[in-house]
Protein backbone atom coordinates (compact mmCIF):
# COMPACT_ATOMS: atom_id res chain seq x y z
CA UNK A 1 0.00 0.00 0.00
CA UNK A 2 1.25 3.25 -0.88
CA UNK A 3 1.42 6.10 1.48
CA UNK A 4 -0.54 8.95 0.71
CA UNK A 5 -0.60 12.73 1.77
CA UNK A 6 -1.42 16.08 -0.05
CA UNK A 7 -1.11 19.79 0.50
CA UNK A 8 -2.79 22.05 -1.59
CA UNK A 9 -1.91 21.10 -5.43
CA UNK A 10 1.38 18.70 -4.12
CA UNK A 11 0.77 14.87 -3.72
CA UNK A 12 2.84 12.74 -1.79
CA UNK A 13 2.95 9.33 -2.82
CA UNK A 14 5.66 7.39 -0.94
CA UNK A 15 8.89 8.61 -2.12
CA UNK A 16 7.27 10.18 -5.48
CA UNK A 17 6.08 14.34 -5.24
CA UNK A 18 3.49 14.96 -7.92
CA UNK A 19 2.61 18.35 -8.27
CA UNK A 20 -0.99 19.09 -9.90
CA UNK A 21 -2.31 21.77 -11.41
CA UNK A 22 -5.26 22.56 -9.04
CA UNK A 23 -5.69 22.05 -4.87
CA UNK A 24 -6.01 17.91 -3.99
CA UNK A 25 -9.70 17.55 -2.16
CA UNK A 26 -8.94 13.89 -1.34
CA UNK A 27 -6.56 10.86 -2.59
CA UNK A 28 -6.69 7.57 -1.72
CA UNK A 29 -5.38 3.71 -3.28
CA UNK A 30 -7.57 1.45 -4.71
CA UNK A 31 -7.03 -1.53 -7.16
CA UNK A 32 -3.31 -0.54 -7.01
CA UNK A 33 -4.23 2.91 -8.56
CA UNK A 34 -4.41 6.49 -6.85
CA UNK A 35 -7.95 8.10 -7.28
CA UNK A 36 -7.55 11.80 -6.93
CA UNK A 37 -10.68 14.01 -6.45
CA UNK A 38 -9.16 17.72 -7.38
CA UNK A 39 -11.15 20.81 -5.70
CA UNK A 40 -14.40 21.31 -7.52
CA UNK A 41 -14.20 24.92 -7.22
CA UNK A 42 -10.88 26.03 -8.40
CA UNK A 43 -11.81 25.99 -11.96
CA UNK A 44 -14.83 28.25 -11.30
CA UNK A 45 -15.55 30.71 -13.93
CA UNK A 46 -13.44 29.13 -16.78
CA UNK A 47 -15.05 28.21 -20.11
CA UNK A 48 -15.94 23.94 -20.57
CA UNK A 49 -15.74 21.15 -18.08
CA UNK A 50 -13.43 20.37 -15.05
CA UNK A 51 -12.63 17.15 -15.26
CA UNK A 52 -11.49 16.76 -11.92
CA UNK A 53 -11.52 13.15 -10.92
CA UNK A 54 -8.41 11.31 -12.05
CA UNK A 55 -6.43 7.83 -11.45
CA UNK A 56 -2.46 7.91 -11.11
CA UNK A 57 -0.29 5.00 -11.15
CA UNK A 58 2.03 4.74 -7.48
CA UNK A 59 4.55 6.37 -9.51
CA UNK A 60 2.81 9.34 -10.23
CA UNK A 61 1.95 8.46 -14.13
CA UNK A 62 -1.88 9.68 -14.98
CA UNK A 63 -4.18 6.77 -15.88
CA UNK A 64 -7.39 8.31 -16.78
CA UNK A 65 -9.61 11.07 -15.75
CA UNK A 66 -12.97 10.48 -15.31
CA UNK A 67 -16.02 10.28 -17.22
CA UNK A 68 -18.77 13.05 -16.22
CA UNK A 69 -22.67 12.52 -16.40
CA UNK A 70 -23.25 15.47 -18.55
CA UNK A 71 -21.95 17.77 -20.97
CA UNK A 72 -22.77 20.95 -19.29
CA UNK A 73 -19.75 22.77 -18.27
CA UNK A 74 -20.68 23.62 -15.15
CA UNK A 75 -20.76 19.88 -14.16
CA UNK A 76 -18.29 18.73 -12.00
CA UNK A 77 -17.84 16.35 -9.32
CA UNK A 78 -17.73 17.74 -5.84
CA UNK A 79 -17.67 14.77 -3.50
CA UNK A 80 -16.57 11.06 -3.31
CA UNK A 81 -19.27 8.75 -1.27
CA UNK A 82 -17.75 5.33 -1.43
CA UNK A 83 -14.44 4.15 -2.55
CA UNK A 84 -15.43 0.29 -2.97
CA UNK A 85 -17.08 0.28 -5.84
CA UNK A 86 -16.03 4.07 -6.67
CA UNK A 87 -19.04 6.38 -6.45
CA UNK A 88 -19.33 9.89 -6.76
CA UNK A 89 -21.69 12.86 -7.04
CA UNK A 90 -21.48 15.39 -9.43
CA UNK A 91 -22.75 19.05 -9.40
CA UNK A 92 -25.39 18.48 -11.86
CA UNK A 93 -27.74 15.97 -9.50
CA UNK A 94 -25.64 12.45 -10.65
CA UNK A 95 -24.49 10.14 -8.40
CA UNK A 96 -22.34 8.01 -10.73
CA UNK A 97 -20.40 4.46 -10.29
CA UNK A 98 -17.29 4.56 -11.98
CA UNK A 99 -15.04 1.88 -13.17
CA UNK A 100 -11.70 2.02 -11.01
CA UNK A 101 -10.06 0.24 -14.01
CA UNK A 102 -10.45 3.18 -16.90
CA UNK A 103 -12.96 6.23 -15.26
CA UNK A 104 -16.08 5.26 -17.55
CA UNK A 105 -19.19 5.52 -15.62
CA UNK A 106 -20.91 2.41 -15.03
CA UNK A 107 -24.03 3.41 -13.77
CA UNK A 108 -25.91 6.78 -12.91
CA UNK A 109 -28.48 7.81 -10.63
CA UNK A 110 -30.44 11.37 -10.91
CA UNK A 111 -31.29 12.86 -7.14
CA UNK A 112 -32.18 15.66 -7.28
């Protein structure tokens, strides 16, 4: 298992530094990958999508960045509720399962 810390856009992970382009909201292994959740609000007011849900390899190489629900560009997913299996919640009202494996969404659930 691979230690894991962050500090605003810098990720520890063991002995490897990544530095991101936007503030780390959470991190955390699973299936041997790193899922990073980047702060939904730090791309606020810039033109298209944030995708800010991502999957890094131990060594700090990026995997794949997840799929959103929608295309609206204000979508964006603000909060991880379960790491096993992977769900999220996005801005727009979609509480998606994602595949830890490549990002795609498996399922989707409107609640709002």
């Amino acid at each position: 298992m691979t230690k894991i810390s962050f500090d605003g856009n810098e990720l520890t992970l063991g002995d490897c530094r990544v530095v991101l382009a936007y503030p780390v909201k959470d991190a955390f292994e699973l299936d041997g990958k790193v899922i990073v959740l980047l702060d939904p609000d730090a791309n606020l007011g810039r033109d298209g999508q944030f995708a800010n849900l991502m999957a890094l390899s131990p060594a700090g190489e990026h995997l794949w960045t997840a799929q959103l629900p929608t295309d609206k560009p204000a979508d964006v997913y603000y909060r991880i509720i379960s790491r096993q299996p992977l769900l999220a919640d996005s801005f727009c009202s979609y509480e998606c399962e994602l595949d830890p494996q490549s990002g795609r969404i498996i399922s989707k659930k409107f609640f709002k």
